[in-house]
C-alpha atoms as a PDB file:
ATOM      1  CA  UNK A   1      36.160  20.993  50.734  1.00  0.00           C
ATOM      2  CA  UNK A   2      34.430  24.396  50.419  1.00  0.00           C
ATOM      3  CA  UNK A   3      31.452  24.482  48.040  1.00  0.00           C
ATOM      4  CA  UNK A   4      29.006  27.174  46.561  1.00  0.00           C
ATOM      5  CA  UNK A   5      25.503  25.867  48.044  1.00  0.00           C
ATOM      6  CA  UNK A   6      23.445  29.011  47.180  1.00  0.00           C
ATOM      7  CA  UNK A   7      21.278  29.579  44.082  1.00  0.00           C
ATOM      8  CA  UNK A   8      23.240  28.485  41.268  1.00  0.00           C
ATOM      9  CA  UNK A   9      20.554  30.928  39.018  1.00  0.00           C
ATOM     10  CA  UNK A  10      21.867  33.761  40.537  1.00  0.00           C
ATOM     11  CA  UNK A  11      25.264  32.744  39.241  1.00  0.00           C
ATOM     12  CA  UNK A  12      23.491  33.094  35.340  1.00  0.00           C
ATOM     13  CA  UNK A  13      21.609  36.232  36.185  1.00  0.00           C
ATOM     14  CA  UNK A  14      25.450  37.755  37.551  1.00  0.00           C
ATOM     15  CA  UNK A  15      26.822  36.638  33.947  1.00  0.00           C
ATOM     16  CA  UNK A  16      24.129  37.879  31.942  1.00  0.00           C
ATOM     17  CA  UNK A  17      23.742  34.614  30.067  1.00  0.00           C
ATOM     18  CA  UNK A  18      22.706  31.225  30.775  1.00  0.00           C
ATOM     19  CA  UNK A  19      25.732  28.612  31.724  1.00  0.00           C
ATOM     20  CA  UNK A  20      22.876  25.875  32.098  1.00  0.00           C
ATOM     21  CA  UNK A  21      24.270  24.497  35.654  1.00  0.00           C
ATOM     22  CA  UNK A  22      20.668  23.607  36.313  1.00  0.00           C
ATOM     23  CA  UNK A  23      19.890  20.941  33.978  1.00  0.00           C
ATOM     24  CA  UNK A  24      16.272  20.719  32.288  1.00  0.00           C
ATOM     25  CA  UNK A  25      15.277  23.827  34.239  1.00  0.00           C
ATOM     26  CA  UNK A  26      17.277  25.970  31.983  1.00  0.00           C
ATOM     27  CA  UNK A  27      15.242  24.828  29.336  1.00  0.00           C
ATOM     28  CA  UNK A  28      12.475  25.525  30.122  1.00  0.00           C
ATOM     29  CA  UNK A  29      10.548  29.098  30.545  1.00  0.00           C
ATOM     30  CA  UNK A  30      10.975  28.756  34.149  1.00  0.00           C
ATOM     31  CA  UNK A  31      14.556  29.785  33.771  1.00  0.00           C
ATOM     32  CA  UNK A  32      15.378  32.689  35.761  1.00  0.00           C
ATOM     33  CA  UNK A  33      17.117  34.795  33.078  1.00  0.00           C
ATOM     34  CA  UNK A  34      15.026  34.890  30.463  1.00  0.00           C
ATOM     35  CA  UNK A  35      12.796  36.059  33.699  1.00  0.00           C
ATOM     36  CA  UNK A  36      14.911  38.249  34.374  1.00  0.00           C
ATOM     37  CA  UNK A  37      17.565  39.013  32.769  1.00  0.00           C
ATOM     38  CA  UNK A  38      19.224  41.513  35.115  1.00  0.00           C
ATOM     39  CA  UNK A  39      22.142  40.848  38.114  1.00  0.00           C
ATOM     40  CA  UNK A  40      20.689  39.689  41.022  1.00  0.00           C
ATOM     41  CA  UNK A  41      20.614  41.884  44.185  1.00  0.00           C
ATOM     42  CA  UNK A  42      18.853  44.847  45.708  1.00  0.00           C
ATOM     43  CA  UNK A  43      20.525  46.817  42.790  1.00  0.00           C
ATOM     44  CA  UNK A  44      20.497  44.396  40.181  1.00  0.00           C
ATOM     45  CA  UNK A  45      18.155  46.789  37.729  1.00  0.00           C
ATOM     46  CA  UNK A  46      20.617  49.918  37.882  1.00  0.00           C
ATOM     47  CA  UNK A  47      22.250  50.448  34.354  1.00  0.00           C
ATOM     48  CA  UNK A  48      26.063  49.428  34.336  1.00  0.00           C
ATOM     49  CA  UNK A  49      28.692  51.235  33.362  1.00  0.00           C
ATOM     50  CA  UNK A  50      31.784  50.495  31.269  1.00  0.00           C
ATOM     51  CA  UNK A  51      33.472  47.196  32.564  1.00  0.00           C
ATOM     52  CA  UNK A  52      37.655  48.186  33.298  1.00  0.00           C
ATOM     53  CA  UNK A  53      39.923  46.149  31.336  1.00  0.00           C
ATOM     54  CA  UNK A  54      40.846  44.406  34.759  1.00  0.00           C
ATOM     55  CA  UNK A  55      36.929  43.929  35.604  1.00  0.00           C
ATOM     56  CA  UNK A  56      35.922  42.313  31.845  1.00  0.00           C
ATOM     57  CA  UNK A  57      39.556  39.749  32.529  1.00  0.00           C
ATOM     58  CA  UNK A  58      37.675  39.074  36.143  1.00  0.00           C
ATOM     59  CA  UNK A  59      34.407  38.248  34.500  1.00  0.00           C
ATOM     60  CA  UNK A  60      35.615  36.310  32.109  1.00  0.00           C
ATOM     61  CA  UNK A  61      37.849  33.893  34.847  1.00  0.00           C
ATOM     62  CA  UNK A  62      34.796  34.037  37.413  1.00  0.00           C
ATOM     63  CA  UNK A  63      32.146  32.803  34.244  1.00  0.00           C
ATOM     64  CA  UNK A  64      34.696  29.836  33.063  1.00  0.00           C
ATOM     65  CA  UNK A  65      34.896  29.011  37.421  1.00  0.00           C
ATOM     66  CA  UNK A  66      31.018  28.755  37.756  1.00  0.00           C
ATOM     67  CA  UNK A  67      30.345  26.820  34.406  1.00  0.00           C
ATOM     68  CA  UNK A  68      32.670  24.241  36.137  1.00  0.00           C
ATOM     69  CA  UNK A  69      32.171  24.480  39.499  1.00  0.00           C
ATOM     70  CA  UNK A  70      35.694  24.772  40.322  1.00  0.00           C
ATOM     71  CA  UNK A  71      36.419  27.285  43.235  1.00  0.00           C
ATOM     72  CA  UNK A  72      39.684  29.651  43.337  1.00  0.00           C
ATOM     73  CA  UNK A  73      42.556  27.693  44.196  1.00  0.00           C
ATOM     74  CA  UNK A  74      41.835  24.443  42.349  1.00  0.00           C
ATOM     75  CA  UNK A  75      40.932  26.779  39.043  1.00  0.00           C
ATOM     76  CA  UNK A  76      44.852  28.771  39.665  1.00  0.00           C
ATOM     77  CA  UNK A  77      46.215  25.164  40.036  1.00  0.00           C
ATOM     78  CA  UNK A  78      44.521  24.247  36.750  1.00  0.00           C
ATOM     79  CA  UNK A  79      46.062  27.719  35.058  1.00  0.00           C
ATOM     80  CA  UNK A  80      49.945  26.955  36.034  1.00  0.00           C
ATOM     81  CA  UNK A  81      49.505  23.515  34.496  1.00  0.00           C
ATOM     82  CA  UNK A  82      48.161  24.933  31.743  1.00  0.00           C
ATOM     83  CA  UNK A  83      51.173  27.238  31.434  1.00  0.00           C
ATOM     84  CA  UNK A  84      53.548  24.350  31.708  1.00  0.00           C
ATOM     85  CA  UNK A  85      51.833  22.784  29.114  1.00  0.00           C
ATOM     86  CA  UNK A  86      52.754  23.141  25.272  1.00  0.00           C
ATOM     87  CA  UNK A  87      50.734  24.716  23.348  1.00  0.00           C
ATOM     88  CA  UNK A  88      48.041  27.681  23.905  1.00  0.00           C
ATOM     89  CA  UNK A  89      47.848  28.471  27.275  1.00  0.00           C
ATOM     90  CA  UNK A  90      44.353  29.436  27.121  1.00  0.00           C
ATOM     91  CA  UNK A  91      43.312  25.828  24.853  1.00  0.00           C
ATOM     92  CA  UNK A  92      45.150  23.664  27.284  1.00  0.00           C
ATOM     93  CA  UNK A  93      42.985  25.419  30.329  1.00  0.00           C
ATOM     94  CA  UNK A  94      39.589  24.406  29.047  1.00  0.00           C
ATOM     95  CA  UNK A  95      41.188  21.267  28.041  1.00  0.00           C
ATOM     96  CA  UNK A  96      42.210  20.601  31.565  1.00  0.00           C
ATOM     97  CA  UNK A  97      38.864  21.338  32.670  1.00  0.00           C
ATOM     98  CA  UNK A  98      36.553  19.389  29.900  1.00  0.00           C
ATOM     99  CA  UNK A  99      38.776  16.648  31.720  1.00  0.00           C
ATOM    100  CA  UNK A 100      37.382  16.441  34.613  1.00  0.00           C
ATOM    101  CA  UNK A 101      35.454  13.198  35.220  1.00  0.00           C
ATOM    102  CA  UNK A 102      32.232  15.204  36.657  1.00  0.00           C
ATOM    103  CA  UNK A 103      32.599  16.955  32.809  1.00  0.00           C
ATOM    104  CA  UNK A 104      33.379  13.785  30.969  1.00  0.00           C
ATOM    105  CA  UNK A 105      29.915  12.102  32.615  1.00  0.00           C
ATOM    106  CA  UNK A 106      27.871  15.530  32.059  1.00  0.00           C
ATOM    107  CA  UNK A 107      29.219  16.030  28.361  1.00  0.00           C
ATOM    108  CA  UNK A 108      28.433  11.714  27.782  1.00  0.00           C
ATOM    109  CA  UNK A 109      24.889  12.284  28.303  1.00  0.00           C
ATOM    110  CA  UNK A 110      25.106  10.886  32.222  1.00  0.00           C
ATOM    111  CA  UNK A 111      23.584  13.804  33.800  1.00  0.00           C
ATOM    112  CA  UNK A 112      21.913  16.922  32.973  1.00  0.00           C
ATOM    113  CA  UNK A 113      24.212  19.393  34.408  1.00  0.00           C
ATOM    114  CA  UNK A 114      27.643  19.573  35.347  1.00  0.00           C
ATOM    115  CA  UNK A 115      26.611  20.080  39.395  1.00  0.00           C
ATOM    116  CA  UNK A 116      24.514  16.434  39.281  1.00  0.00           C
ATOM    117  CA  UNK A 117      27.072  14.809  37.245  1.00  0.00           C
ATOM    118  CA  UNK A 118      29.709  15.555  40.562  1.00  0.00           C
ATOM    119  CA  UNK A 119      27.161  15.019  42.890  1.00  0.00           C
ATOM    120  CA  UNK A 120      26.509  11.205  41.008  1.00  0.00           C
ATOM    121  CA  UNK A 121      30.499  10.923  40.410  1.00  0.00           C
ATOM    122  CA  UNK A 122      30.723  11.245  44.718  1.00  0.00           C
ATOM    123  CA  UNK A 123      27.934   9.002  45.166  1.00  0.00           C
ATOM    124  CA  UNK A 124      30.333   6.624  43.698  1.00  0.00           C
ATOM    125  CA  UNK A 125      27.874   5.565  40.722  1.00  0.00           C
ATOM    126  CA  UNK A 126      30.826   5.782  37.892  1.00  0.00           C
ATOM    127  CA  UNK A 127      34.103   3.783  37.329  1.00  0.00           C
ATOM    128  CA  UNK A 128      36.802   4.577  35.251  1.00  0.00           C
ATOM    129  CA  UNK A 129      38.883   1.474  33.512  1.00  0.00           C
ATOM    130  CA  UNK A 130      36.990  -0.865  35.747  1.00  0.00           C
ATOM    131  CA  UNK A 131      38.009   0.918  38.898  1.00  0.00           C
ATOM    132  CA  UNK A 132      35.417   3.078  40.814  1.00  0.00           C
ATOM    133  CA  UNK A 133      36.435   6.649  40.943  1.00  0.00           C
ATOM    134  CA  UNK A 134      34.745   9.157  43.415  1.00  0.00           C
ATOM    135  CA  UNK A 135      36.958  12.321  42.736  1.00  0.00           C
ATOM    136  CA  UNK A 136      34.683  14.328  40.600  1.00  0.00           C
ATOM    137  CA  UNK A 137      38.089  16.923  39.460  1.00  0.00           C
ATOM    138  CA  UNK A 138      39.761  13.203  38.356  1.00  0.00           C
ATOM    139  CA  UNK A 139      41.522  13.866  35.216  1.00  0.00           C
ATOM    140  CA  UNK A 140      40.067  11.312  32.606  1.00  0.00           C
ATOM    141  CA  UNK A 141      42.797  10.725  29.755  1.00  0.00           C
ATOM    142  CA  UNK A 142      42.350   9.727  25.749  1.00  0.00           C
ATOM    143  CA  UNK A 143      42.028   6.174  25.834  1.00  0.00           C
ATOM    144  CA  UNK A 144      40.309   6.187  29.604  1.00  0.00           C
ATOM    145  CA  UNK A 145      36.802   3.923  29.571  1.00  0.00           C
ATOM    146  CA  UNK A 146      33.805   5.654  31.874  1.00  0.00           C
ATOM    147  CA  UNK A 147      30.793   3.502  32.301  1.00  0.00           C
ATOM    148  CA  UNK A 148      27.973   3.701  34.819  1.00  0.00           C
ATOM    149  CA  UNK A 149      28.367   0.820  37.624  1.00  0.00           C
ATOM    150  CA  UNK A 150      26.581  -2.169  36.844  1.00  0.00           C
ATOM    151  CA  UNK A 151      25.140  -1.796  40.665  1.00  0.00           C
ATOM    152  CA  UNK A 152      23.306   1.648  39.296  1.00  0.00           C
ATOM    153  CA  UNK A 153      21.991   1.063  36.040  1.00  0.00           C
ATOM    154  CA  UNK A 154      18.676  -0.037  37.521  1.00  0.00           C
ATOM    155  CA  UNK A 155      18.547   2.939  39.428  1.00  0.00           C
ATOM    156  CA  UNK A 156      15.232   4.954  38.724  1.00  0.00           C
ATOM    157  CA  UNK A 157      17.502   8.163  38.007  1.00  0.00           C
ATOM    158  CA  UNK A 158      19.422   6.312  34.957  1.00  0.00           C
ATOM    159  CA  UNK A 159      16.862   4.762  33.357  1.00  0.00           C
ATOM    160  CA  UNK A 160      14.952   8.896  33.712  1.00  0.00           C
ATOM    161  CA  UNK A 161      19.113  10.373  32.099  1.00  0.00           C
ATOM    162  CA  UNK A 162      18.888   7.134  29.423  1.00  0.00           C
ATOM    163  CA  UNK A 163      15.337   8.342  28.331  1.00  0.00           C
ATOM    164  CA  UNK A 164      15.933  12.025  28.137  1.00  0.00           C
ATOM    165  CA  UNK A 165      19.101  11.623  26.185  1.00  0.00           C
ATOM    166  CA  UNK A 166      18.144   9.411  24.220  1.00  0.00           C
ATOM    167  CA  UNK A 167      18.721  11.525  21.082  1.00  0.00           C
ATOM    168  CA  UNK A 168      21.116  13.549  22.609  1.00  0.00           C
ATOM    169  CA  UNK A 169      24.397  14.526  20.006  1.00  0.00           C
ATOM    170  CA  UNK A 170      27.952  12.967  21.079  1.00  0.00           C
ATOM    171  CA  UNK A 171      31.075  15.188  21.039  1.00  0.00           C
ATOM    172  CA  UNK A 172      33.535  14.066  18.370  1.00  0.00           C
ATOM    173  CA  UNK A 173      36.207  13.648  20.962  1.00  0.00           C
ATOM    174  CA  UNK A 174      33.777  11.357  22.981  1.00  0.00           C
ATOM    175  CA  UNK A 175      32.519   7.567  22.056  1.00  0.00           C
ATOM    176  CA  UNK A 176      29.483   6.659  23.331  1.00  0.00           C
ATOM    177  CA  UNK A 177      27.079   3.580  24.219  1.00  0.00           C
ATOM    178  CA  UNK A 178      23.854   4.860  25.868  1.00  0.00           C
ATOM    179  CA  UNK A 179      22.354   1.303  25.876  1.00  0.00           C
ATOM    180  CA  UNK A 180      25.278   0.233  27.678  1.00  0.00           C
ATOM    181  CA  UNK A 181      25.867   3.234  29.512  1.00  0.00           C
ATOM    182  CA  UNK A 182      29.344   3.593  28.946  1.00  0.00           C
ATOM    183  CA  UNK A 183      31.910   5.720  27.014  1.00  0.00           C
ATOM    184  CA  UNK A 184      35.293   6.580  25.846  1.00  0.00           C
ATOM    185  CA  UNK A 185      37.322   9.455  25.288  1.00  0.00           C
ATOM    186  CA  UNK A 186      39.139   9.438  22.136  1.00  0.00           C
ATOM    187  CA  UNK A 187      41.346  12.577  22.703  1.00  0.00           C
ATOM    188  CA  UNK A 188      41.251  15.455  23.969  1.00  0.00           C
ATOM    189  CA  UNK A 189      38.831  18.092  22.509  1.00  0.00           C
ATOM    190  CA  UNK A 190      39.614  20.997  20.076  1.00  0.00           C
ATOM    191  CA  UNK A 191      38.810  24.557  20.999  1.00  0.00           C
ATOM    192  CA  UNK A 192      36.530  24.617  18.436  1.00  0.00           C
ATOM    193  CA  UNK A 193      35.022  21.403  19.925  1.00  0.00           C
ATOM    194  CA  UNK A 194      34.394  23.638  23.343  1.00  0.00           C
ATOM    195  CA  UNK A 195      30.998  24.835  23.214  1.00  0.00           C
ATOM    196  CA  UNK A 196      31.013  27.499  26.237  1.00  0.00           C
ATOM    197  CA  UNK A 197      31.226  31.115  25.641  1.00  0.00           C
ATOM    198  CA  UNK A 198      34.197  31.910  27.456  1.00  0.00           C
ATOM    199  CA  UNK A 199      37.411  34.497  25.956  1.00  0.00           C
ATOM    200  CA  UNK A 200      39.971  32.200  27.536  1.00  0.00           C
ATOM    201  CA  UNK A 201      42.819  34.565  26.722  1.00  0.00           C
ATOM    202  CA  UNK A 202      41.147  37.431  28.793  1.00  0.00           C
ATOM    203  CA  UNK A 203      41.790  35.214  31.983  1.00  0.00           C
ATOM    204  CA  UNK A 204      45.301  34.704  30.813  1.00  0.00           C
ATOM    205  CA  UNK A 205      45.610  38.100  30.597  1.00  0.00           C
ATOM    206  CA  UNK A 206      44.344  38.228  34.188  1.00  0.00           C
ATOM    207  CA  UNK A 207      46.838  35.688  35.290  1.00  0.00           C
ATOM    208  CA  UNK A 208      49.755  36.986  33.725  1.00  0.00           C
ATOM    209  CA  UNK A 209      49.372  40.922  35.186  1.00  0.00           C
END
C-alpha cells in the first residue's frame, strides 16, 4: 500500500501547527516549527493570502489525514461510513479514526507517535482479544482487550515506552495497565474527549459539495 515516506515535519510546518507525528522530538526545542514556523518550500516565507472557503474545507480534511496517517481513499471510505452512521457525521468520523488499532496503541501509552505505533502494530508486537493483529487501520471495538505480546515485553523498546510513560494521563474512554502492558477500550470516545484541533464539519462541508 502507498505510504508518505518523506519528512513528516514538513507536514507540521504545511499546517502551521504541530500534529506531534514525531514523538519526543516534538517536544523538544528541536522541533521544526517552533524553528520555523513558516510552510516549507522555496516560497514558504511569502505572506499568504485569504484561504477560499473551498481551500480552508481542504486544509482542514488534509490536517485530520496527516494526524492519522490515513491516505485519500481509505480517509473517503472512513467519511461514507461515517455518513451511514447515526449521529453527527463529523463525531462519528474522528470516532472511526481514534479506532484504529495503530491509534488505540499510540493513545494507551504504547508508542510515542501515531507513525511508530503502526509501524510496531505491523511488526506484529500487539494482539487484540488474544489474537495477534497486524492491520494497523483494524477497527478496535468497546469491550476489545489490546495488550503487548508476551514475546515483546522484554524488548529494549518497551521497557524505553513503559519508562517514559510512566506518568502519562489515560483517556476516560481507555483502561489501562502499564505494568502489564495491556488495555481496554471502554467505549467509544466523546468529541470532547478528542484532543486534536481539527473543524470536522469543514471537511463535511468538503464532502458534501
Amino acid at each position: 500500500m502507498a505510504r508518505y515516506t518523506g519528512a513528516v515535519c514538513r507536514q507540521c510546518r504545511r499546517e502551521g501547527l504541530k500534529l506531534y507525528l514525531k514523538g519526543e522530538r516534538c517536544y523538544t526545542e528541536k522541533c521544526s516549527v517552533d524553528r520555523r514556523s513558516y510552510a516549507p518550500g522555496q516560497h514558504g516565507q511569502r505572506r499568504r493570502g485569504k484561504a477560499s472557503e473551498y481551500g480552508l474545507q481542504l486544509r482542514e480534511k488534509q490536517k485530520a489525514r496527516r494526524i492519522y496517517g490515513v491516505l485519500e481513499k481509505q480517509f473517503r471510505k472512513y467519511f461514507k461510513e461515517a455518513d451511514r452512521r447515526k449521529g453527527i457525521t463529523g463525531e462519528n468520523l474522528l470516532q472511526i479514526l481514534e479506532s484504529r488499532l495503530d491509534n488505540i496503541v499510540y493513545r494507551m501509552g504504547f508508542a510515542l507517535s501515531r507513525s511508530e505505533a503502526r509501524q510496531l502494530v505491523r511488526h506484529g508486537h500487539f494482539t487484540v482479544n488474544g489474537k495477534k493483529v497486524t492491520i494497523p487501520s483494524y477497527q478496535v471495538r468497546p469491550g476489545d482487550e489490546v495488550a503487548v505480546r508476551e514475546s515483546s515485553r522484554g524488548k529494549g523498546r518497551f521497557k524505553e515506552l513503559a519508562e517514559l510513560t510512566h506518568n502519562q494521563g489515560t483517556m476516560e474512554w481507555l483502561e489501562v495497565d502499564r505494568e502489564n502492558m495491556t488495555g481496554k477500550v471502554i467505549r467509544l470516545p466523546n468529541r470532547d474527549e478528542i484532543d486534536i484541533p481539527i473543524a470536522e464539519h469543514l471537511i463535511v462541508e468538503l464532502y458534501s459539495r
